[in-house]
Protein backbone atom coordinates (compact mmCIF):
# COMPACT_ATOMS: atom_id res chain seq x y z
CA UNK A 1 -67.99 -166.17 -187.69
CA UNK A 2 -67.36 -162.47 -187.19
CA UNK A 3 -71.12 -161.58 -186.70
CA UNK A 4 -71.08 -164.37 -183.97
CA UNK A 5 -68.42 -162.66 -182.46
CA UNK A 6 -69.88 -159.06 -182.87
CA UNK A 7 -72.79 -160.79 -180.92
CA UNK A 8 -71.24 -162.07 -178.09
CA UNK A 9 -69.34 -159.49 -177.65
CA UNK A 10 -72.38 -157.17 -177.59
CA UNK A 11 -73.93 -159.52 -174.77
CA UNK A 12 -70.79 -159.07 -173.03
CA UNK A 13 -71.06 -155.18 -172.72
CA UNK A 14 -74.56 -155.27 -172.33
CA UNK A 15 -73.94 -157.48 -169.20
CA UNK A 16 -71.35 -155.17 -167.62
CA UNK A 17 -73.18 -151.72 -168.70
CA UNK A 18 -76.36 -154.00 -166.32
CA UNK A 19 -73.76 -154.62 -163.14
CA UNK A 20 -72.61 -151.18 -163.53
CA UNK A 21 -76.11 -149.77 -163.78
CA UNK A 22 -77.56 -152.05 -161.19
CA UNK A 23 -74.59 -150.66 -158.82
CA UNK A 24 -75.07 -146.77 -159.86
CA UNK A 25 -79.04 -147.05 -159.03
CA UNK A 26 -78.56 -149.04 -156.15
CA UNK A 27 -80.26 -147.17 -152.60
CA UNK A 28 -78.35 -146.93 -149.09
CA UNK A 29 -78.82 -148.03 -145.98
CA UNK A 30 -76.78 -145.61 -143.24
CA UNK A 31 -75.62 -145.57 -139.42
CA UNK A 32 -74.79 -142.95 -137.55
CA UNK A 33 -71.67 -142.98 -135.31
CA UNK A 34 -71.25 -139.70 -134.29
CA UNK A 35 -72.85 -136.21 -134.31
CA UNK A 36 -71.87 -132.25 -133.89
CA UNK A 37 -74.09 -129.47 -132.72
CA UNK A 38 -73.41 -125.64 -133.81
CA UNK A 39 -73.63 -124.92 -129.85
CA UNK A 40 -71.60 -127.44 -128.84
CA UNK A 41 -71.16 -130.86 -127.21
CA UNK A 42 -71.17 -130.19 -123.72
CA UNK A 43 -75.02 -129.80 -123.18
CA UNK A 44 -78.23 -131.40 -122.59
CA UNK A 45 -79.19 -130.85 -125.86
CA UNK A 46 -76.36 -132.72 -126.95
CA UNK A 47 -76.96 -135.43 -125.01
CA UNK A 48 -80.67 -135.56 -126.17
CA UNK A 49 -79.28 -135.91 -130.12
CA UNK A 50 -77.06 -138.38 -128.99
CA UNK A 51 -79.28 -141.08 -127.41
CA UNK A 52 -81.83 -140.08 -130.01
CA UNK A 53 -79.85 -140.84 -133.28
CA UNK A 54 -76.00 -142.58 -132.64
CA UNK A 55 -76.44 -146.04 -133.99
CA UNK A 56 -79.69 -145.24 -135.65
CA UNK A 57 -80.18 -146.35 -139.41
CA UNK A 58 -81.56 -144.38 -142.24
CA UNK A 59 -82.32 -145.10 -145.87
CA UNK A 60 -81.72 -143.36 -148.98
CA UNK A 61 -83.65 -143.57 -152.07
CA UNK A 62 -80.79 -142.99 -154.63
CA UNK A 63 -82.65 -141.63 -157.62
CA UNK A 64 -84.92 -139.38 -155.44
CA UNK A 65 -82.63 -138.36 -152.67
CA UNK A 66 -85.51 -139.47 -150.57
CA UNK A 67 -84.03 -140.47 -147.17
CA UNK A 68 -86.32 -142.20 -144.03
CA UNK A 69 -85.72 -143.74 -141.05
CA UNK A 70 -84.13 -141.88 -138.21
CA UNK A 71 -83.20 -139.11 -140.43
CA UNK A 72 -85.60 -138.01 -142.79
CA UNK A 73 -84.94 -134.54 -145.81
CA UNK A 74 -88.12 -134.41 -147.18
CA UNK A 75 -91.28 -132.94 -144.92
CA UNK A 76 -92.97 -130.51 -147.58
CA UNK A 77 -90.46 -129.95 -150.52
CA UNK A 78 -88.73 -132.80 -152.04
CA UNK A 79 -85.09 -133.34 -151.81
CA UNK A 80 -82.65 -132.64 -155.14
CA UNK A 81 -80.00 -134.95 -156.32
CA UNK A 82 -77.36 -132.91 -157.17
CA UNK A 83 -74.80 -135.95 -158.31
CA UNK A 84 -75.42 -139.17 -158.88
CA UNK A 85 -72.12 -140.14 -157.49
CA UNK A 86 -69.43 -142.14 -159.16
CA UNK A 87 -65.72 -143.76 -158.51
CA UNK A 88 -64.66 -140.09 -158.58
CA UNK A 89 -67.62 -138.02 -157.09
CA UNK A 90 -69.61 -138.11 -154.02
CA UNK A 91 -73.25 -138.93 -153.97
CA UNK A 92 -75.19 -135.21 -152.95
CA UNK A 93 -78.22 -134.10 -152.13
CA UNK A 94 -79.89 -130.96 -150.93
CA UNK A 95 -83.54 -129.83 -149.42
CA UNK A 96 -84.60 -126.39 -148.62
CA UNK A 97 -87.69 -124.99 -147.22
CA UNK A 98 -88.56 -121.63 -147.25
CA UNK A 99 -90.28 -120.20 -144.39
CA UNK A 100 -93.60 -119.75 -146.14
CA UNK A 101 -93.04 -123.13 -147.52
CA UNK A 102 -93.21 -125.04 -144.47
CA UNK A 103 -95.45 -124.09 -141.06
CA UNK A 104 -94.18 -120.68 -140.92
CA UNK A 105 -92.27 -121.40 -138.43
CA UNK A 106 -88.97 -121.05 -139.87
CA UNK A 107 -86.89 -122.19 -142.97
CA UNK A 108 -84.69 -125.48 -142.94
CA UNK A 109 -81.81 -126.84 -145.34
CA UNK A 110 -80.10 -130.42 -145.66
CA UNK A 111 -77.49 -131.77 -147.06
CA UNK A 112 -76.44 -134.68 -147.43
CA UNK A 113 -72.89 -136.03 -148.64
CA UNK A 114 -72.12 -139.80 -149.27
CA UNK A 115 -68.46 -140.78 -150.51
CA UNK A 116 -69.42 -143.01 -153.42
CA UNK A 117 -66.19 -142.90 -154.54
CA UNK A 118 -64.45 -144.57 -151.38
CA UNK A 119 -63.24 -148.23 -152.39
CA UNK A 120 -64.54 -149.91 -149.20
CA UNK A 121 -67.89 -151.48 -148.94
CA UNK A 122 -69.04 -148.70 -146.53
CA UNK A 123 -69.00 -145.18 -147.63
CA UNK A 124 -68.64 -142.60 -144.84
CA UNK A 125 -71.03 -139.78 -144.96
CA UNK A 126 -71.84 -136.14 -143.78
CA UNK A 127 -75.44 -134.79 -143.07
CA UNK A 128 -76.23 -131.37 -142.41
CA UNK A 129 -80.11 -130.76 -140.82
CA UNK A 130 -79.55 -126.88 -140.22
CA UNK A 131 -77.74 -126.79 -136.79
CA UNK A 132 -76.29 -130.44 -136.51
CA UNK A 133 -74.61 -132.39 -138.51
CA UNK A 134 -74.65 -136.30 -138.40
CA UNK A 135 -71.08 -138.47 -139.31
CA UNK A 136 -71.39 -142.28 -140.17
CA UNK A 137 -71.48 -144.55 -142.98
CA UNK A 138 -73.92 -146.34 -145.71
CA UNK A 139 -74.01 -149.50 -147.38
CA UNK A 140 -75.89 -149.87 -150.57
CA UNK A 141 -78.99 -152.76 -150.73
């Protein structure tokens, strides 16, 4: 009797470390509600990144930190996944490219910040692509 319950009760952890693991690995799909430029809102420019990418999607690959769609952190080096993300820890992840890394035409960083930890079915999140940053939420799928 007590190896039958050792048993199920080792299917029954098994089954929640799988839900649990299914959740931690699973990707993001994101929208974008609202941007900031360094130079300010006011211009042409502005208005430009506005039509361009509010109410655009992106994805992110969560084990990678690979993101595509509207936004994209990856062009020559690959992003980093700094953390994971958990119910007390934001999902992060960072790309840099050097100058004489990319065209030479300059270097480049993003960052991107997802609350993981927020209770609600969308997460809000915070991306950084040198001079702008992008506000909105993701969903995972």
């Amino acid at each position: 009797m007590r190896s039958v319950k050792g048993s199920m009760l080792a299917i029954v952890f098994a089954s929640l470390l799988g839900v649990c693991s299914a959740e931690a690995s699973a990707d993001y799909r994101c929208v974008i509600d609202r941007l900031s430029l360094a130079q300010g809102n006011s211009d042409p420019t502005y208005e430009l990144y506005k039509r361009n990418y509010v109410g655009k999607e992106f994805t992110v690959e969560r084990a990678s930190g690979l993101m595509a769609g509207v936004l994209k952190n990856s062009f020559v080096t690959k992003p980093q996944v700094i953390d994971i993300g958990s119910k007390e820890t934001s999902y992060k992840v960072v790309t840099t490219m050097r100058k004489e890394e990319g065209a030479g035409a300059g270097s480049n960083i993003y960052a991107l910040t997802i609350l993981e930890y927020e209770h609600a079915k969308k997460k809000p999140f915070v991306f950084l692509d040198n001079e702008a940053v992008f506000f909105g939420s993701c969903e995972h799928f």
